[in-house]
C-alpha atoms as a PDB file:
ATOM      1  CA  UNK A   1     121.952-189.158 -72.042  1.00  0.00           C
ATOM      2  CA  UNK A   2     124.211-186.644 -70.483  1.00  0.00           C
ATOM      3  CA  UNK A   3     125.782-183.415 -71.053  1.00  0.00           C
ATOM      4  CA  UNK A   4     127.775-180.857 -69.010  1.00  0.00           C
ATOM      5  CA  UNK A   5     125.208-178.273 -70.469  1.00  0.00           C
ATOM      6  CA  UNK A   6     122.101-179.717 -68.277  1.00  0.00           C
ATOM      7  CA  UNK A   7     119.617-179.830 -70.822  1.00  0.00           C
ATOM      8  CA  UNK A   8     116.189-181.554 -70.434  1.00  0.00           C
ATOM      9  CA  UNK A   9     113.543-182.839 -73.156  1.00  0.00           C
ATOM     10  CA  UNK A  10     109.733-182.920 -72.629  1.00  0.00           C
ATOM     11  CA  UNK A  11     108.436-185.740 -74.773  1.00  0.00           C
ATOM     12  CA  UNK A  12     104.734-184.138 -75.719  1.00  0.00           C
ATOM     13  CA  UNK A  13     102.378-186.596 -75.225  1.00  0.00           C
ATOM     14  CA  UNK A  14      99.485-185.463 -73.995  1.00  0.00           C
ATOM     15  CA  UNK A  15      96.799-184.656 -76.717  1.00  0.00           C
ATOM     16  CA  UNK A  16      94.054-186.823 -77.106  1.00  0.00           C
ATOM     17  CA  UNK A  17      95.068-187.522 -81.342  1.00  0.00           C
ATOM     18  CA  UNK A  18      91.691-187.403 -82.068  1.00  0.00           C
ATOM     19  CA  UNK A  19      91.922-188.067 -85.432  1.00  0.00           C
ATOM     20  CA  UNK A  20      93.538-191.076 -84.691  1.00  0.00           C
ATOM     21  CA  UNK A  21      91.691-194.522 -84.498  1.00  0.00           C
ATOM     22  CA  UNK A  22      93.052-195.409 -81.351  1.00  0.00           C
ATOM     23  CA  UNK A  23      95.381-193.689 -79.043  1.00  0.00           C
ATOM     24  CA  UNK A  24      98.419-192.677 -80.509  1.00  0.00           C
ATOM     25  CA  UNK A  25     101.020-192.461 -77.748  1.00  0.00           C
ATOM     26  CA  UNK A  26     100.478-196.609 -78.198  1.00  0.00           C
ATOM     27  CA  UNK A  27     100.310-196.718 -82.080  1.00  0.00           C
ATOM     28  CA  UNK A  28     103.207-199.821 -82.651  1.00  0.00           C
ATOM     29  CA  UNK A  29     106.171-199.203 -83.751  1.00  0.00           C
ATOM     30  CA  UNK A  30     109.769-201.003 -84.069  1.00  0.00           C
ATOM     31  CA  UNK A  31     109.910-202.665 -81.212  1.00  0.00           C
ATOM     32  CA  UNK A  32     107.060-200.808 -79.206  1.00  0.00           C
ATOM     33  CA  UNK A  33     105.190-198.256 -79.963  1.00  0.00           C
ATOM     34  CA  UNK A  34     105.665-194.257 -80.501  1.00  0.00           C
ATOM     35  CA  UNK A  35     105.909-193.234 -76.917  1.00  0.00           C
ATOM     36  CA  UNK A  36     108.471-195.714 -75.798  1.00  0.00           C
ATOM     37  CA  UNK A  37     110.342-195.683 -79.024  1.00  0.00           C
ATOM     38  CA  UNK A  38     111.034-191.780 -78.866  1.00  0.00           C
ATOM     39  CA  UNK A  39     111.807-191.697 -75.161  1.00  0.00           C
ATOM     40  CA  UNK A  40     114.564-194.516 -76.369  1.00  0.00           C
ATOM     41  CA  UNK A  41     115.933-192.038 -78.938  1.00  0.00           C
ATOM     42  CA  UNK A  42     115.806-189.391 -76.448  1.00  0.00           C
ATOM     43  CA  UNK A  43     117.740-191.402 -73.885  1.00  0.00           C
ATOM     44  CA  UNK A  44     120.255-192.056 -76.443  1.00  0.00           C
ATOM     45  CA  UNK A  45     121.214-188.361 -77.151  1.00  0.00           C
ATOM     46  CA  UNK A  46     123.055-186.203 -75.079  1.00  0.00           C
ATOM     47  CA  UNK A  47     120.557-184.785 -73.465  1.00  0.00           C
ATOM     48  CA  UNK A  48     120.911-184.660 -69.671  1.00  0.00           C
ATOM     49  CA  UNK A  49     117.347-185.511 -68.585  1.00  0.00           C
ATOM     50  CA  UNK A  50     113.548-186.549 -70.061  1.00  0.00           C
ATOM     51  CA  UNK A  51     110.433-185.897 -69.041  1.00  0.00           C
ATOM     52  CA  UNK A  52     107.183-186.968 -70.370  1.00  0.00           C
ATOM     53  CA  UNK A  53     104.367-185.082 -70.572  1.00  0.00           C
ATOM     54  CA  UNK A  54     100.857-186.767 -70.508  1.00  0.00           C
ATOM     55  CA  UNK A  55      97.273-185.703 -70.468  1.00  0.00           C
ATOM     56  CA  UNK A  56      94.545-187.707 -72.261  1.00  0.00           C
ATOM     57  CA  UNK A  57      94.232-191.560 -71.024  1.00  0.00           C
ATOM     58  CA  UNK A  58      97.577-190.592 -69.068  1.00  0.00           C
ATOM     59  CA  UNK A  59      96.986-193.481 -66.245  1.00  0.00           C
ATOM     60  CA  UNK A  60      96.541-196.084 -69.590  1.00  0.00           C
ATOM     61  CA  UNK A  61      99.304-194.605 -71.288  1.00  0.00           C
ATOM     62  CA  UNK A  62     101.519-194.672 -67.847  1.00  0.00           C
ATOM     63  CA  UNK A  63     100.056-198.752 -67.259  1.00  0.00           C
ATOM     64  CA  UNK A  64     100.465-199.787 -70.851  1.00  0.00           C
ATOM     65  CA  UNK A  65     103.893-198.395 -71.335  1.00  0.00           C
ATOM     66  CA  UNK A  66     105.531-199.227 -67.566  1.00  0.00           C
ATOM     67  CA  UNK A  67     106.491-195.908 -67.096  1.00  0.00           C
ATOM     68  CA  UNK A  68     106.477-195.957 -63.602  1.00  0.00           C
ATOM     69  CA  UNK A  69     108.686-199.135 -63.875  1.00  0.00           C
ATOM     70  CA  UNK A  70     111.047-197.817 -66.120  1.00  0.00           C
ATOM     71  CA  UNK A  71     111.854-194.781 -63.672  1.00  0.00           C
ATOM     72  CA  UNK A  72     110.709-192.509 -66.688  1.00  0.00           C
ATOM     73  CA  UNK A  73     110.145-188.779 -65.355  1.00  0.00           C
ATOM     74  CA  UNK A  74     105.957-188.303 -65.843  1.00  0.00           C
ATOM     75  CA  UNK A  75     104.154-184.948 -65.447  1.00  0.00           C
ATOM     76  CA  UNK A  76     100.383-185.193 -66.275  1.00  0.00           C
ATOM     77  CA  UNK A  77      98.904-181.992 -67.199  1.00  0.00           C
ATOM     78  CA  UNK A  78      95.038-182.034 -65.670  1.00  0.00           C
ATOM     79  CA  UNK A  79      94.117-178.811 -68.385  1.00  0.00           C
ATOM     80  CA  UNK A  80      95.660-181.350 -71.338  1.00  0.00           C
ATOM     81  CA  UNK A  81      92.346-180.423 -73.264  1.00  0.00           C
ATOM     82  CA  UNK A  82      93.462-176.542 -73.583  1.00  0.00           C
ATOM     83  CA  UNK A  83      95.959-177.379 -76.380  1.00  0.00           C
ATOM     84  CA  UNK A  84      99.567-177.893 -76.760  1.00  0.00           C
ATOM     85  CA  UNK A  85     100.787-174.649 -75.668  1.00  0.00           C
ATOM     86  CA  UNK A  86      99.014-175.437 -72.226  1.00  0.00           C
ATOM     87  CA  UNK A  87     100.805-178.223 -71.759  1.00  0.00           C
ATOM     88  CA  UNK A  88     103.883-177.107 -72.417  1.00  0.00           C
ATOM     89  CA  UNK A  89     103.749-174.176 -69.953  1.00  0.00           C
ATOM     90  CA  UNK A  90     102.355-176.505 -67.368  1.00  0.00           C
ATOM     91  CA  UNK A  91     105.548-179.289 -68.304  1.00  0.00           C
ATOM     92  CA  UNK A  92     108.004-176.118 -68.329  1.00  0.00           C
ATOM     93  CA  UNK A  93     106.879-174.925 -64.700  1.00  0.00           C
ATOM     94  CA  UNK A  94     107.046-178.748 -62.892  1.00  0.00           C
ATOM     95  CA  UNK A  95     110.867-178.569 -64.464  1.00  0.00           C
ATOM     96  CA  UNK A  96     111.852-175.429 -63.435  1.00  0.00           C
ATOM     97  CA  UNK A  97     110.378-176.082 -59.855  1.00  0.00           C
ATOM     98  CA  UNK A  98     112.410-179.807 -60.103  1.00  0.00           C
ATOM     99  CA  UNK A  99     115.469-178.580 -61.926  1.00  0.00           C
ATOM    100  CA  UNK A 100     117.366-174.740 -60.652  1.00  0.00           C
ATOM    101  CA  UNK A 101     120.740-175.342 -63.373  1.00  0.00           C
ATOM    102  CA  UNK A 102     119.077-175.688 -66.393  1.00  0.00           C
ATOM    103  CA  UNK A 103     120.297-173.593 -69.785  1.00  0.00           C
ATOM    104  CA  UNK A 104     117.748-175.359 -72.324  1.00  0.00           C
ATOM    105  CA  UNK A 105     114.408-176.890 -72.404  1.00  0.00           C
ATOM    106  CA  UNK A 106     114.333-179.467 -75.883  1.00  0.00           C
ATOM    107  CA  UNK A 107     110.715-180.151 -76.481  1.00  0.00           C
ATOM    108  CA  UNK A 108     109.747-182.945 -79.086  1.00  0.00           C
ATOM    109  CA  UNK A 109     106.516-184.786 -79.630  1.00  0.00           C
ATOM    110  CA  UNK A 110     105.921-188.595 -79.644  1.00  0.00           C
ATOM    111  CA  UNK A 111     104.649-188.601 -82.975  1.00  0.00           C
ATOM    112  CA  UNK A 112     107.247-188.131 -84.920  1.00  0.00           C
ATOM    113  CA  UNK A 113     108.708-191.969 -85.305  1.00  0.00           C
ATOM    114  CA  UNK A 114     111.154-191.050 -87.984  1.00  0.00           C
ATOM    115  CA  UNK A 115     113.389-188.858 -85.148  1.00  0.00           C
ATOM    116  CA  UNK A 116     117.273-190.139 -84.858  1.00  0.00           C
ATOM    117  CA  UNK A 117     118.942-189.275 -81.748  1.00  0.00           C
ATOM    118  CA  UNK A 118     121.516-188.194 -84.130  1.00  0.00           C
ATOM    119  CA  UNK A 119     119.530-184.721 -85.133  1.00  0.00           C
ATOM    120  CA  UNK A 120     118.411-184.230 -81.366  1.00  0.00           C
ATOM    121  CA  UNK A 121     122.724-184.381 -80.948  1.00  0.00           C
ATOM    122  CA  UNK A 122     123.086-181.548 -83.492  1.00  0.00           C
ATOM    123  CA  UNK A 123     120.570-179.433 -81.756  1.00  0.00           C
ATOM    124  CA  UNK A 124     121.608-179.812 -78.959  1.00  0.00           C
ATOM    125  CA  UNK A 125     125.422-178.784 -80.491  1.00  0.00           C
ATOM    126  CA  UNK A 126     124.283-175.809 -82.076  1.00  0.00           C
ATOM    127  CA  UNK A 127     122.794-174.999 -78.590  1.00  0.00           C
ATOM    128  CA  UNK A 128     126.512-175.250 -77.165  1.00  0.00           C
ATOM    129  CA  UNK A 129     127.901-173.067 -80.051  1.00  0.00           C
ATOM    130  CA  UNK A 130     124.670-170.282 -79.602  1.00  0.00           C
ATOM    131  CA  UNK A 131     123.285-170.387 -75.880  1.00  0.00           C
ATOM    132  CA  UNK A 132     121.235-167.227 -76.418  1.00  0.00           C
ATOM    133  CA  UNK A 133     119.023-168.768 -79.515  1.00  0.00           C
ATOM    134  CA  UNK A 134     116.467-170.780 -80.380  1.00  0.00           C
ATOM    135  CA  UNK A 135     117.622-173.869 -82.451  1.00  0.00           C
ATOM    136  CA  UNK A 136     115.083-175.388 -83.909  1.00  0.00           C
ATOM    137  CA  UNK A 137     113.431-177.456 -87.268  1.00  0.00           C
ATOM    138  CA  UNK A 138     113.122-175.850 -90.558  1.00  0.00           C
ATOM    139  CA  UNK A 139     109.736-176.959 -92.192  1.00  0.00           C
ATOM    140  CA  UNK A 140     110.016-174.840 -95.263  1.00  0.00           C
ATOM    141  CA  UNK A 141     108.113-171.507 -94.812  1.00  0.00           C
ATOM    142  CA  UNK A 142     107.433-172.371 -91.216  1.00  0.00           C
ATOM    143  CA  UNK A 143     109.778-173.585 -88.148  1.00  0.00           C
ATOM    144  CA  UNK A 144     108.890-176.005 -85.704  1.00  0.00           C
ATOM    145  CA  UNK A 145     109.834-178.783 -83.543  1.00  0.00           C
ATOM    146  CA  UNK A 146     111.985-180.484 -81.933  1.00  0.00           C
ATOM    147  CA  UNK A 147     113.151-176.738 -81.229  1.00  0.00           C
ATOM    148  CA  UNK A 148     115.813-176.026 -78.278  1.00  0.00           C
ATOM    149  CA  UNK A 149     114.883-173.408 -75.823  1.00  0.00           C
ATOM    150  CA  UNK A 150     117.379-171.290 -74.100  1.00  0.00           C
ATOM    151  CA  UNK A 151     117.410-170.264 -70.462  1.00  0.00           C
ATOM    152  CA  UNK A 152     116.326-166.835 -71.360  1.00  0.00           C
ATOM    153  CA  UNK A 153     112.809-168.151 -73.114  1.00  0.00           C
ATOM    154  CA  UNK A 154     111.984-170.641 -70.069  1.00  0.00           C
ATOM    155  CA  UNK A 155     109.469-167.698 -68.830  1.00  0.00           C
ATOM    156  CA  UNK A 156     108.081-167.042 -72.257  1.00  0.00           C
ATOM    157  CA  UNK A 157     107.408-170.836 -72.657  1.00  0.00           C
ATOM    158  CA  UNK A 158     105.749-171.141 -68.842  1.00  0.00           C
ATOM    159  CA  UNK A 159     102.997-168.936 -70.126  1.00  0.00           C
ATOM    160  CA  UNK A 160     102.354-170.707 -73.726  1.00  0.00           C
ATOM    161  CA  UNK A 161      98.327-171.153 -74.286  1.00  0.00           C
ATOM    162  CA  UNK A 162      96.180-172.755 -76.785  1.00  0.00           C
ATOM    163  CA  UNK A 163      96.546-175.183 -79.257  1.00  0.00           C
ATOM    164  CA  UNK A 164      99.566-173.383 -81.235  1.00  0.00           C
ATOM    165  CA  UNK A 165     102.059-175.410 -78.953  1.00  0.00           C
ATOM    166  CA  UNK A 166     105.638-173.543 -79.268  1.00  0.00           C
ATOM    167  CA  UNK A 167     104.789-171.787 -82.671  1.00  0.00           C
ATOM    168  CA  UNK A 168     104.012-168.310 -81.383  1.00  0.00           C
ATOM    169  CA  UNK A 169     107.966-168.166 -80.498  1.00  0.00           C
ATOM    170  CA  UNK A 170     109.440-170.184 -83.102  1.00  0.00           C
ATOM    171  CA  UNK A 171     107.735-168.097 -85.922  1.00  0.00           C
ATOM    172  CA  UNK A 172     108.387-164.577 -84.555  1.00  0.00           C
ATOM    173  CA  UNK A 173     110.614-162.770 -86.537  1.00  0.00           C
ATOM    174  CA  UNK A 174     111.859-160.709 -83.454  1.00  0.00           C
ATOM    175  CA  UNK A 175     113.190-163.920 -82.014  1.00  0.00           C
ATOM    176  CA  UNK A 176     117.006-165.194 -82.620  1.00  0.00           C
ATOM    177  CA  UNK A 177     116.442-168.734 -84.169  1.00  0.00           C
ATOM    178  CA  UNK A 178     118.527-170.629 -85.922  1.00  0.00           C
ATOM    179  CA  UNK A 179     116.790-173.507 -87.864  1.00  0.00           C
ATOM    180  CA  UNK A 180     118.416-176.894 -88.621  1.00  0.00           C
ATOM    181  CA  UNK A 181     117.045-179.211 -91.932  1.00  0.00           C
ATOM    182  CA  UNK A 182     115.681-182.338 -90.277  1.00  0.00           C
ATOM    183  CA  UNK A 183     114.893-183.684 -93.849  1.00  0.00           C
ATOM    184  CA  UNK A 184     112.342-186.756 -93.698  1.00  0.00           C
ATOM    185  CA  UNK A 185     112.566-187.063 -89.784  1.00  0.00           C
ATOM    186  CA  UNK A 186     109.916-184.165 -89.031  1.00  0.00           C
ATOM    187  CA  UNK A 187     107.234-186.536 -90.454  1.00  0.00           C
ATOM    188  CA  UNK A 188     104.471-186.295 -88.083  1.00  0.00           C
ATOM    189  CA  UNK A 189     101.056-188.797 -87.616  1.00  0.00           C
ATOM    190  CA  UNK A 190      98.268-187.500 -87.116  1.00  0.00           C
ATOM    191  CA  UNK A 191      95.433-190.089 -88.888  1.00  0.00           C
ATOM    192  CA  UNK A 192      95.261-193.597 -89.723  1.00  0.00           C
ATOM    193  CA  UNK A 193      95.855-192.713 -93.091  1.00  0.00           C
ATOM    194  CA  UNK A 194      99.216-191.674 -92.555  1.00  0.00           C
ATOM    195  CA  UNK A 195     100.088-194.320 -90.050  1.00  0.00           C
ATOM    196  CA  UNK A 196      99.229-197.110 -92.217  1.00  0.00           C
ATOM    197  CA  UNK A 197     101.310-194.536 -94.863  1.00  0.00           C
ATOM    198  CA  UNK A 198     104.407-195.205 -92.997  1.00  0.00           C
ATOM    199  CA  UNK A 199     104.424-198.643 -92.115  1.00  0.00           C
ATOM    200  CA  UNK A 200     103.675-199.360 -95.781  1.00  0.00           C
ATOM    201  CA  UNK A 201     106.585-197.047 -96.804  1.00  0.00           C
ATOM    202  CA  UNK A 202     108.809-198.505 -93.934  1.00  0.00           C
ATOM    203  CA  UNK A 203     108.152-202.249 -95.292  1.00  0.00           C
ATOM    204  CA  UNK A 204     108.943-201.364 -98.656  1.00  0.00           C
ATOM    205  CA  UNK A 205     111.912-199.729 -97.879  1.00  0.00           C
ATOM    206  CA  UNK A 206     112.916-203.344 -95.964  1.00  0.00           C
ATOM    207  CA  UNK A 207     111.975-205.747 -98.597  1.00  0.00           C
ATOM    208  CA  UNK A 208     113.756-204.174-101.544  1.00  0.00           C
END
């Protein structure tokens, strides 16, 4: 995890997945579960720092997963309930007060298990070749995240609101973006449906 470039990641982790049975930060997974297995693919790209950013059950989430123990960067948002966008401005501002050399803010979320540290790499390339745009993940007829923020958006993102997270950038057509193809990694789980989806595909995958 470290580049000349000085970019940081904010892990999203702070809804409450309410359509979850359980809470999903700790849904397991490989060797863990989704919030500890994505902050070990973010600590294997070249990103230069991670922060997490937590909300619902945060002191669980922090207990559970050792955070604290494992030196992991933590910023709880107290207004987690106001939506996605919320929390990201509120993670954006603790950085900016904690960080002054910082060209791009990489946000991903911790429910997207099928993430390589390979893809956050070529964003964060592409970055390097284009500091002045938005690189981010091409969902079809939308764009999303993970999605690379450059120094020049960092205001724009500390006064996101609502529950539309990052969209209300990434899908402006005044915006430079440039959009990468994360193929099956920008799977995302939102219900026990499509948990128990994945692990089903994931074991079949293994025993054939």
């Amino acid at each position: 995890m470290k580049t000349e470039q000085h970019i940081a990641v904010l892990i999203m982790a702070a809804g409450a997945s309410k359509r979850m049975d359980g809470i999903k930060q700790l849904m397991p997974w490989k060797d863990s579960n989704f919030l500890l297995e994505t902050i070990k693919t973010v600590q294997r790209s070249k990103a230069n720092s991670l922060y997490v950013v937590l909300g619902s059950n945060a002191e669980f989430i922090m207990s559970e997963c050792h955070l604290i123990k494992k030196g992991i960067a933590i910023i709880v948002n107290p207004n987690w309930n106001n939506g996605l966008g919320d929390s990201i401005a509120y993670g954006v501002k603790v950085l900016l007060e904690q960080q002054h050399n910082l060209k791009g803010i990489l946000i991903c979320l911790a429910d997207q298990p099928l993430l390589t540290y390979n893809y956050l790499d070529t964003l964060i390339h592409q970055s390097k070749k284009h500091p002045s745009k938005i690189i981010a993940t091409y969902y079809g007829k939308r764009v999303g995240v993970p999605a690379l923020f450059p120094k020049l958006l960092f205001k724009d993102l500390s006064v996101l609101k609502g529950d539309s997270g990052a969209k209300e950038l990434l899908n402006n057509g005044l915006k430079a973006i440039i959009t990468l193809d994360a193929e099956n990694q920008t799977l995302d789980i939102d219900t026990k449906e499509e948990y128990n989806q994945l692990l089903s595909t994931i074991n079949n995958t293994y025993n054939h």
